[in-house]
C-alpha atoms as a PDB file:
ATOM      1  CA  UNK A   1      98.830  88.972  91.495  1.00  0.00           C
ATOM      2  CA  UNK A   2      95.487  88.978  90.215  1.00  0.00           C
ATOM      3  CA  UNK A   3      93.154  92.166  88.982  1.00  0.00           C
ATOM      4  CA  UNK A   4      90.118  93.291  91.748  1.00  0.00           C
ATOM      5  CA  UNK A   5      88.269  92.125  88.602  1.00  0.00           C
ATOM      6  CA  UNK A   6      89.615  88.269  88.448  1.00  0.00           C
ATOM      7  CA  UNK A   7      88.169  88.399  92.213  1.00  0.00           C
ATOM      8  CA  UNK A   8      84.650  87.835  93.322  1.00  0.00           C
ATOM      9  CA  UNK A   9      84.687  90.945  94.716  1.00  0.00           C
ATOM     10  CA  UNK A  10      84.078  92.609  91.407  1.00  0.00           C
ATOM     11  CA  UNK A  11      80.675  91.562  92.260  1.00  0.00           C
ATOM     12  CA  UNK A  12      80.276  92.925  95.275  1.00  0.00           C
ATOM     13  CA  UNK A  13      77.321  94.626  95.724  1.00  0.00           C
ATOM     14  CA  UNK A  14      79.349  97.297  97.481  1.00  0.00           C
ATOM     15  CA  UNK A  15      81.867  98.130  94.740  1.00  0.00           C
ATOM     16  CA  UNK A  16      80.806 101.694  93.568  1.00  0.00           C
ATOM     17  CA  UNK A  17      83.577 102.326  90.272  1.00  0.00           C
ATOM     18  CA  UNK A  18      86.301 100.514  89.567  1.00  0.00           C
ATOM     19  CA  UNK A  19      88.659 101.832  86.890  1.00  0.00           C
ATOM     20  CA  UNK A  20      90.777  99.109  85.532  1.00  0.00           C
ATOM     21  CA  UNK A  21      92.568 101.745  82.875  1.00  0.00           C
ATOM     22  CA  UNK A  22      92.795  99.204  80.438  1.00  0.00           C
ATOM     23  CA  UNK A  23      94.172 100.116  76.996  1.00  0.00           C
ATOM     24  CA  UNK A  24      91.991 102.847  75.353  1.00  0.00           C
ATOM     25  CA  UNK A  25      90.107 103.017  78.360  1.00  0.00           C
ATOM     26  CA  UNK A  26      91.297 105.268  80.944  1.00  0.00           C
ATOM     27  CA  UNK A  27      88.222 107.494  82.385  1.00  0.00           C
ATOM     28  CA  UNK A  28      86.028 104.456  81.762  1.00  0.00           C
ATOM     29  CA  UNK A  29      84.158 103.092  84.937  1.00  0.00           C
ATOM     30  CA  UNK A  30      83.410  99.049  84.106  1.00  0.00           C
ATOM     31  CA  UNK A  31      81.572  98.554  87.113  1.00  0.00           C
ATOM     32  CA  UNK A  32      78.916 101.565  86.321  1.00  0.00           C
ATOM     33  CA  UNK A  33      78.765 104.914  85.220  1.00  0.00           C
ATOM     34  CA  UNK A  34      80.847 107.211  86.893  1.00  0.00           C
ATOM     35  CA  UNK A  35      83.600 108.324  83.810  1.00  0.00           C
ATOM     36  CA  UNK A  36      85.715 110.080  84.970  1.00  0.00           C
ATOM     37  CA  UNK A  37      87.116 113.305  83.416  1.00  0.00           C
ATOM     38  CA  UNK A  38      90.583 113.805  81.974  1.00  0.00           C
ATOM     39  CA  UNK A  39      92.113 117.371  83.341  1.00  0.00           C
ATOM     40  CA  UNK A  40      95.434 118.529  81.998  1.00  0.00           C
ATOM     41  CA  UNK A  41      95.756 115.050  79.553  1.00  0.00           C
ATOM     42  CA  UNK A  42      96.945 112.214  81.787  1.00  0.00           C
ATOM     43  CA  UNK A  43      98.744 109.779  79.502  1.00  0.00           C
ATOM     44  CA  UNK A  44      98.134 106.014  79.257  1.00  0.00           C
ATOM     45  CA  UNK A  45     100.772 103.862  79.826  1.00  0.00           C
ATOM     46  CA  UNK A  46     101.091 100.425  79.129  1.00  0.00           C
ATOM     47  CA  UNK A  47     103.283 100.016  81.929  1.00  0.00           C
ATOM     48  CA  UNK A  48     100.801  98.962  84.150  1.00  0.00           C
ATOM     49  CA  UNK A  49     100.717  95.872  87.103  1.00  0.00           C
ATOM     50  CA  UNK A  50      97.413  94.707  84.562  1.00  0.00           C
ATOM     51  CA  UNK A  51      98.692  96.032  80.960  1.00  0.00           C
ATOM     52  CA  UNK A  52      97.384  99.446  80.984  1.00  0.00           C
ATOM     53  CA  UNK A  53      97.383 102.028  83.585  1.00  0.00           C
ATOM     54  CA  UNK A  54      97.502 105.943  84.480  1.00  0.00           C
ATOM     55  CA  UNK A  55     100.443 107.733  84.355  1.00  0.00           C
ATOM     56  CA  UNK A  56     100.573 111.063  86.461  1.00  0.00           C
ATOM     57  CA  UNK A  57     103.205 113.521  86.069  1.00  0.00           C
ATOM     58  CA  UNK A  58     103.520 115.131  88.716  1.00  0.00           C
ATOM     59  CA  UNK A  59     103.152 119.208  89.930  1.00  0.00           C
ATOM     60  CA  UNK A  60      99.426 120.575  89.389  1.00  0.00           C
ATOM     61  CA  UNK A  61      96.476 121.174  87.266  1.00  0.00           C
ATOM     62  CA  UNK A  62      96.004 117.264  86.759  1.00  0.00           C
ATOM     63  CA  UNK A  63      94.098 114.668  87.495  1.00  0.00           C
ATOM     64  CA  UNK A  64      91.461 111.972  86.627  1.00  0.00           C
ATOM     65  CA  UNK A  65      88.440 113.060  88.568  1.00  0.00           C
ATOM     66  CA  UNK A  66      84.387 112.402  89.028  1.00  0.00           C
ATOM     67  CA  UNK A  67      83.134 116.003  90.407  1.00  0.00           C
ATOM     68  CA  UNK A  68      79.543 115.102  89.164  1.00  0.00           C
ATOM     69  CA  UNK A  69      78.235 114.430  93.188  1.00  0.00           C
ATOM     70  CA  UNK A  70      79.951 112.355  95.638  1.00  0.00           C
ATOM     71  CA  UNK A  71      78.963 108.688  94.380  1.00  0.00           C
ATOM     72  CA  UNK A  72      76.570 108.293  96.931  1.00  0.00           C
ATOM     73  CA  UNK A  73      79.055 107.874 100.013  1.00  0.00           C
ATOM     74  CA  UNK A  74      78.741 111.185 102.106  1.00  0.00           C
ATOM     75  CA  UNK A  75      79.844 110.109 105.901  1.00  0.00           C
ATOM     76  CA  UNK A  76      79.662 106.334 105.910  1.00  0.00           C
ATOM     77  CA  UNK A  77      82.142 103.362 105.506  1.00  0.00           C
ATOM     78  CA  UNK A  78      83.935 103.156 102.815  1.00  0.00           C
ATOM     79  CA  UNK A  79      87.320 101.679 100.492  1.00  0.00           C
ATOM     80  CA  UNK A  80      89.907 102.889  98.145  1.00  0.00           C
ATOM     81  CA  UNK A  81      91.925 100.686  97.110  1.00  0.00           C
ATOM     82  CA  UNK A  82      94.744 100.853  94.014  1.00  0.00           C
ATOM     83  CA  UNK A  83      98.420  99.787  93.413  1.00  0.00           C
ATOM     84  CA  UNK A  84     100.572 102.461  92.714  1.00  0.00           C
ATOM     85  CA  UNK A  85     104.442 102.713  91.266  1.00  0.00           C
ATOM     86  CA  UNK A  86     106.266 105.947  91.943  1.00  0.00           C
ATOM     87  CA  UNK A  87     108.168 107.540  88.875  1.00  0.00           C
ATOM     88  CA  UNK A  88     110.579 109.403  91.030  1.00  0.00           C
ATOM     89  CA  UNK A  89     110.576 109.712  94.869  1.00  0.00           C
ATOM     90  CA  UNK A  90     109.815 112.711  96.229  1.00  0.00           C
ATOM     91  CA  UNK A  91     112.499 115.069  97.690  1.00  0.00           C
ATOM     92  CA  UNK A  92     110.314 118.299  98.616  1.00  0.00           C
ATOM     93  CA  UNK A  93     107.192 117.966  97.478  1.00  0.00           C
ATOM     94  CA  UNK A  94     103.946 116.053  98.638  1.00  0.00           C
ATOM     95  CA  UNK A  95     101.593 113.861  96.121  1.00  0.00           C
ATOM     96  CA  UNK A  96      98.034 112.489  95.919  1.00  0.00           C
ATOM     97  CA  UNK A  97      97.036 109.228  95.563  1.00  0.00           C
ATOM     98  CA  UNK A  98      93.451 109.573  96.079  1.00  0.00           C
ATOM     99  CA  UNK A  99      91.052 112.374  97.440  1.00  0.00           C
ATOM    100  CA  UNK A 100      87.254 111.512  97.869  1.00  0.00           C
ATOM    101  CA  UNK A 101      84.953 114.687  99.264  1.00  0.00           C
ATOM    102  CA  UNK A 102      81.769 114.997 100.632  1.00  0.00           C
ATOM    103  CA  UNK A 103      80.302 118.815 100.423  1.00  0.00           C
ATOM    104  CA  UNK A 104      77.561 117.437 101.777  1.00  0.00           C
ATOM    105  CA  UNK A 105      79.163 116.914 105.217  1.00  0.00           C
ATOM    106  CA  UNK A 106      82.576 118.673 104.152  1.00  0.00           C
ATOM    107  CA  UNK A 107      84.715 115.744 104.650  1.00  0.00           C
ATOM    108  CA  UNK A 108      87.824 114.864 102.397  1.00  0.00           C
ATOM    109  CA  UNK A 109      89.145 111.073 102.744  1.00  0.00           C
ATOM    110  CA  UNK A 110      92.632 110.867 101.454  1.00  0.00           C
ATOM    111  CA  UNK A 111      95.535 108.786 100.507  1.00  0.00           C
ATOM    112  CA  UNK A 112      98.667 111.635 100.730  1.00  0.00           C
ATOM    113  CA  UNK A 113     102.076 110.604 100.231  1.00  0.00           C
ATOM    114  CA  UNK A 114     103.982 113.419 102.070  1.00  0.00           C
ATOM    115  CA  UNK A 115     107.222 114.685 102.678  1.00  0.00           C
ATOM    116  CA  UNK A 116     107.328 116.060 105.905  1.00  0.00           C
ATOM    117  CA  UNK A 117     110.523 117.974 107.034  1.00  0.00           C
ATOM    118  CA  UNK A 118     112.788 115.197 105.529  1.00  0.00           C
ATOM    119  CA  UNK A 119     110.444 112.641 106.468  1.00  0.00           C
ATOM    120  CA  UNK A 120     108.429 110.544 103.865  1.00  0.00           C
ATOM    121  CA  UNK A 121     105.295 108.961 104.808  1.00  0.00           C
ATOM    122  CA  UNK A 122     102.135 107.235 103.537  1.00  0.00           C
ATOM    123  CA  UNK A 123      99.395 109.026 104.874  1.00  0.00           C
ATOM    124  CA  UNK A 124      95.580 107.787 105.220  1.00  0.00           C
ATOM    125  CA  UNK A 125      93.597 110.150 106.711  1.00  0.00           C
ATOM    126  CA  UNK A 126      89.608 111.876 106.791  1.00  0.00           C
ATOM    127  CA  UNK A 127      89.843 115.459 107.065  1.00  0.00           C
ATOM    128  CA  UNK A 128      87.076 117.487 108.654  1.00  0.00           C
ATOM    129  CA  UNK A 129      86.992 120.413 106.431  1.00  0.00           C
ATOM    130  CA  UNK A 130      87.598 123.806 108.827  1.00  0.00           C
ATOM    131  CA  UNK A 131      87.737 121.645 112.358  1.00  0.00           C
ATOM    132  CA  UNK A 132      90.333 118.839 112.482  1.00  0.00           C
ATOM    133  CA  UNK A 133      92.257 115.796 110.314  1.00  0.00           C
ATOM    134  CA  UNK A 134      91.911 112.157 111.403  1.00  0.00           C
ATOM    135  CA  UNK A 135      93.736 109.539 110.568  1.00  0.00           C
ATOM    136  CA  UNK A 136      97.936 108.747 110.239  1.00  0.00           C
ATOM    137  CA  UNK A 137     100.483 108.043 108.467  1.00  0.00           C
ATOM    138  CA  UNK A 138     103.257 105.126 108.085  1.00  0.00           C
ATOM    139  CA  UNK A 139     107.267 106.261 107.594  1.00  0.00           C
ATOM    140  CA  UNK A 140     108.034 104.669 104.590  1.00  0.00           C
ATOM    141  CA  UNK A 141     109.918 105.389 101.259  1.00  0.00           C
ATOM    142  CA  UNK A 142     107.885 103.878  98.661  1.00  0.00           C
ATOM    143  CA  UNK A 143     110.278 103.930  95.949  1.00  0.00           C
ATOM    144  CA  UNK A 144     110.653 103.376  92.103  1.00  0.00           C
ATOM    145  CA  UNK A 145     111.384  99.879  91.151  1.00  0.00           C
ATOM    146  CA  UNK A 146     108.262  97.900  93.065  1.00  0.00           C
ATOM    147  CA  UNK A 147     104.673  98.063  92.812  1.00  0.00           C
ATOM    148  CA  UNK A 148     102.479  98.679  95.798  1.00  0.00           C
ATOM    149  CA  UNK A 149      99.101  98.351  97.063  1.00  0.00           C
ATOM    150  CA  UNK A 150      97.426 100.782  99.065  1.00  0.00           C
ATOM    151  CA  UNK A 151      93.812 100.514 101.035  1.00  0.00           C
ATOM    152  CA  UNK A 152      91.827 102.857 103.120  1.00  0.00           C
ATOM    153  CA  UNK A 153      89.104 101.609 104.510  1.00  0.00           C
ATOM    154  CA  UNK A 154      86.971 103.219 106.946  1.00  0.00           C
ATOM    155  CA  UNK A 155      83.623 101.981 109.094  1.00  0.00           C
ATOM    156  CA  UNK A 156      81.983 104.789 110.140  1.00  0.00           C
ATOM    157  CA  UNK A 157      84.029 104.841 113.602  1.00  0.00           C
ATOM    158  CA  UNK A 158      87.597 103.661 112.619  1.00  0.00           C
ATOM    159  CA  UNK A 159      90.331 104.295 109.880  1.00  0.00           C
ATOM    160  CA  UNK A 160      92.607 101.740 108.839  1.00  0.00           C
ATOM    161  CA  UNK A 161      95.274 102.121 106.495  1.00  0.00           C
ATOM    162  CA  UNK A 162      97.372  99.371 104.761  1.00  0.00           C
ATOM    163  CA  UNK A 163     100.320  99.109 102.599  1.00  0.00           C
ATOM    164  CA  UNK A 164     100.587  95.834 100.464  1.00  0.00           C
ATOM    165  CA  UNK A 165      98.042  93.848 102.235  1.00  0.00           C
ATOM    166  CA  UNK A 166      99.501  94.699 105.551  1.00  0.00           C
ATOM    167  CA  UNK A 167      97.613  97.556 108.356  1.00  0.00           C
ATOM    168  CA  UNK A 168     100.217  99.737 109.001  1.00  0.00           C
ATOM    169  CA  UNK A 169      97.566 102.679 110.573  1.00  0.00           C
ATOM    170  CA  UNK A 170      94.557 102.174 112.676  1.00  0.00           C
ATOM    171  CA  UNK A 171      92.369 101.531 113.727  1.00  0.00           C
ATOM    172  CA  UNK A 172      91.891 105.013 114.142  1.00  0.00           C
ATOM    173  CA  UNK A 173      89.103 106.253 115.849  1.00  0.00           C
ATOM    174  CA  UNK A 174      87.382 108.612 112.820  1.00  0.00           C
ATOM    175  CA  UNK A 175      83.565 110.863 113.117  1.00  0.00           C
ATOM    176  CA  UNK A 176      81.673 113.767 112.638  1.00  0.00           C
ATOM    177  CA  UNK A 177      81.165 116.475 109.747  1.00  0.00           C
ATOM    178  CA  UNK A 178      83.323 119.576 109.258  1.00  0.00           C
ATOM    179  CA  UNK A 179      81.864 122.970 108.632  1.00  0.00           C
ATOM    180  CA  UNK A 180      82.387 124.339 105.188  1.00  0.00           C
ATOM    181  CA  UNK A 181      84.780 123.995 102.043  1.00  0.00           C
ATOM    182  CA  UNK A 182      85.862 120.890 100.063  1.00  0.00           C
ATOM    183  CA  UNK A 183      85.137 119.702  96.785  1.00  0.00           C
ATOM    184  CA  UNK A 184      82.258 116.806  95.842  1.00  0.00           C
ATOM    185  CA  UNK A 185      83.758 113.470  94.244  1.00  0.00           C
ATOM    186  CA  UNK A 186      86.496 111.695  93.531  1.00  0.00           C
ATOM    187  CA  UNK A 187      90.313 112.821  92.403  1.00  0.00           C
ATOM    188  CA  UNK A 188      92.604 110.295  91.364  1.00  0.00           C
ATOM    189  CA  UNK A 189      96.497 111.449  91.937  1.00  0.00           C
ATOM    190  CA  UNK A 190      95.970 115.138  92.965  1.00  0.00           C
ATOM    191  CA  UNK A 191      94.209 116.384  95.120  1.00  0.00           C
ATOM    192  CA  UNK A 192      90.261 118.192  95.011  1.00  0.00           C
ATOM    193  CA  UNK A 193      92.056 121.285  93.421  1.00  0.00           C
ATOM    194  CA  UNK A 194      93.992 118.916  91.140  1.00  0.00           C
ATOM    195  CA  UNK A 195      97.451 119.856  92.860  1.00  0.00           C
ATOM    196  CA  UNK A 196     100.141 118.104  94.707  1.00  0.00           C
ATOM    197  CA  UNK A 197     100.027 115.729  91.432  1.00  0.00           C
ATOM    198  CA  UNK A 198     101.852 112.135  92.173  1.00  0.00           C
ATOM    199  CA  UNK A 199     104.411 111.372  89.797  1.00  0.00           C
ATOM    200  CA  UNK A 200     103.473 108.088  89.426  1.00  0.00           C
ATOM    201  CA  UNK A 201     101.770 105.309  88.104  1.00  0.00           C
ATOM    202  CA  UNK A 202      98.167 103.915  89.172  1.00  0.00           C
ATOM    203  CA  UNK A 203      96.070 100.804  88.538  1.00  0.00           C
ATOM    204  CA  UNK A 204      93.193  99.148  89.250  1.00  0.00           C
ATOM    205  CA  UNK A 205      91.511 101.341  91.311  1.00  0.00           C
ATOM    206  CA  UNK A 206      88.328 100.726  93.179  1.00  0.00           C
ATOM    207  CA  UNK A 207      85.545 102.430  95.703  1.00  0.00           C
ATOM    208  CA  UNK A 208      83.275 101.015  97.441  1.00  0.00           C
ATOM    209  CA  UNK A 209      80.725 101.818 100.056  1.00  0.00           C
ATOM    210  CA  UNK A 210      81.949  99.565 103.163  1.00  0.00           C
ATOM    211  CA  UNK A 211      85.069  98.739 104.964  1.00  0.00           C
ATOM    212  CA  UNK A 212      86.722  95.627 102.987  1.00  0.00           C
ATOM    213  CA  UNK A 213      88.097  93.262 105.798  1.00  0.00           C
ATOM    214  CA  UNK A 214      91.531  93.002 106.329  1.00  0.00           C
ATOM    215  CA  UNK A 215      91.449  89.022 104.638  1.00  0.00           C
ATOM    216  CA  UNK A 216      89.969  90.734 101.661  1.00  0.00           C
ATOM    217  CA  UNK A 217      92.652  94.063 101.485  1.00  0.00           C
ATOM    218  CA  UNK A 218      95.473  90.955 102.196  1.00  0.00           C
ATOM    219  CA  UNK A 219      93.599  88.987  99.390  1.00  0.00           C
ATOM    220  CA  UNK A 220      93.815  91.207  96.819  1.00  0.00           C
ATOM    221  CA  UNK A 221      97.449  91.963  97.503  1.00  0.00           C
ATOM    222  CA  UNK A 222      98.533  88.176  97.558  1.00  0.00           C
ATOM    223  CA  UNK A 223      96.596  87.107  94.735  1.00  0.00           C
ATOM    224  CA  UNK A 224      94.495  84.303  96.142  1.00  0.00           C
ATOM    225  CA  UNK A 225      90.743  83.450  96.893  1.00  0.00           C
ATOM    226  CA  UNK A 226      89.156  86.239  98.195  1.00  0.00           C
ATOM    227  CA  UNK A 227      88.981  85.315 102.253  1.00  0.00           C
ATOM    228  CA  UNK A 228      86.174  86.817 104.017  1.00  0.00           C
ATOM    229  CA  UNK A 229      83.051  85.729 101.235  1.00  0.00           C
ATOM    230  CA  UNK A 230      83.130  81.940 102.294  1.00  0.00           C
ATOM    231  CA  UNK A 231      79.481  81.501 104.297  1.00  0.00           C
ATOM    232  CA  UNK A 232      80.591  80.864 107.930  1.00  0.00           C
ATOM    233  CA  UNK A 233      84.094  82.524 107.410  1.00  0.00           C
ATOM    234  CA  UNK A 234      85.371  83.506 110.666  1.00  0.00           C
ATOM    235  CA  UNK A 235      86.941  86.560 108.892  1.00  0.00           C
ATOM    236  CA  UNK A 236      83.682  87.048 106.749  1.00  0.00           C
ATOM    237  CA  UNK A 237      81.524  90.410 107.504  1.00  0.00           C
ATOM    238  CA  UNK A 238      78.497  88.708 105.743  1.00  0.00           C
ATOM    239  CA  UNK A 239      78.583  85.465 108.774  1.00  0.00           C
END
């Protein structure tokens, strides 16, 4: 399975940061400028899917986060995408994968792993700071021995959610501002207060300012030519 950057969509004009967390490297943004800052020391590991990667803890007052302004996506489309390997499931607590805000329209777009009464599930949702949360979530027990891709794309209108190269949410109809709070930027395995920490590890991690297509999330999952590019693709967005 092949790094977002062996794919010709590392040269999409749409891909905002991509953090690769290659050895030595792990705020560094190699697709433009947006470094991201350390809180509370998250180590490297070289236990990666590509070599290197983040290693989160777990609990609170971590993170890897960009809290300079919100990287230019307020309330349009957008992707996160990232594989992620859990260092212990969770048995009472929730974690964070990914938390982009806008305090510009007060929206949070997340990627919460949660448990819920008993119940573990993969969340991908946009939450409308002070009026409502949209989105869903998938049932599903990651677990500790397999690494797993996660995507959240969203349009402008609809969420969609998948779990190694496969939508398991959505579409789910998604608009409108909230009315106060939230943070500005990006958090990478906590949340915008740097809490519910995910003890885990995360790679390759990407954002970019439009909905990939579901050939492209499946693409970079399955490791082959990136569908959806070709000129007169019936799955391109660009025919």
């Amino acid at each position: 399975m092949a790094e977002l950057n062996d794919t010709s969509l590392i040269n999409d004009a749409n891909l905002v940061a991509y953090y690769r967390f290659s050895a030595g490297a792990l705020t560094t943004d190699t697709k433009a400028s947006y470094t991201l800052t350390n809180t509370g020391s998250i180590a490297e590991s070289t236990s990666g899917k590509f070599a290197g990667c983040a290693n989160f803890p777990g609990g609170t007052g971590k993170s890897l986060n960009w809290t300079t302004d919100n990287m230019g996506i307020s309330n349009g489309a957008f992707s996160l995408v990232c594989w992620v390997k859990l260092n212990a499931e969770t048995t009472s607590v929730d974690y964070m994968f990914a938390s982009k805000d806008s305090n510009v329209v007060f929206v949070t777009s997340r990627i919460p792993y949660e448990y819920n009464g008993g119940t573990i599930r993969l969340g991908f949702d946009r939450v409308k700071q002070g009026v409502e949360a949209q989105g869903g979530y998938y049932t599903v027990s990651l677990g500790t021995t397999t690494w797993h891709h996660l995507a959240h794309t969203y349009d402008g209108s609809n969420i969609r959610g998948y779990l190694d190269g496969v939508l398991r949410v959505g579409p789910t109809a998604a608009s409108g501002n909230g009315s106060s709070g939230g943070g500005n930027g990006l958090w990478i395995g906590a949340d915008a207060g740097n809490g519910n920490v995910a003890n885990a590890l995360i790679d390759d991690f990407a954002v970019f300012s439009d909905a990939l297509t579901a050939a492209e999330v499946t693409t970079l999952y399955e490791d082959a030519a990136v569908a959806g590019k070709a000129p007169f693709s019936l799955n391109s967005k660009y025919w």
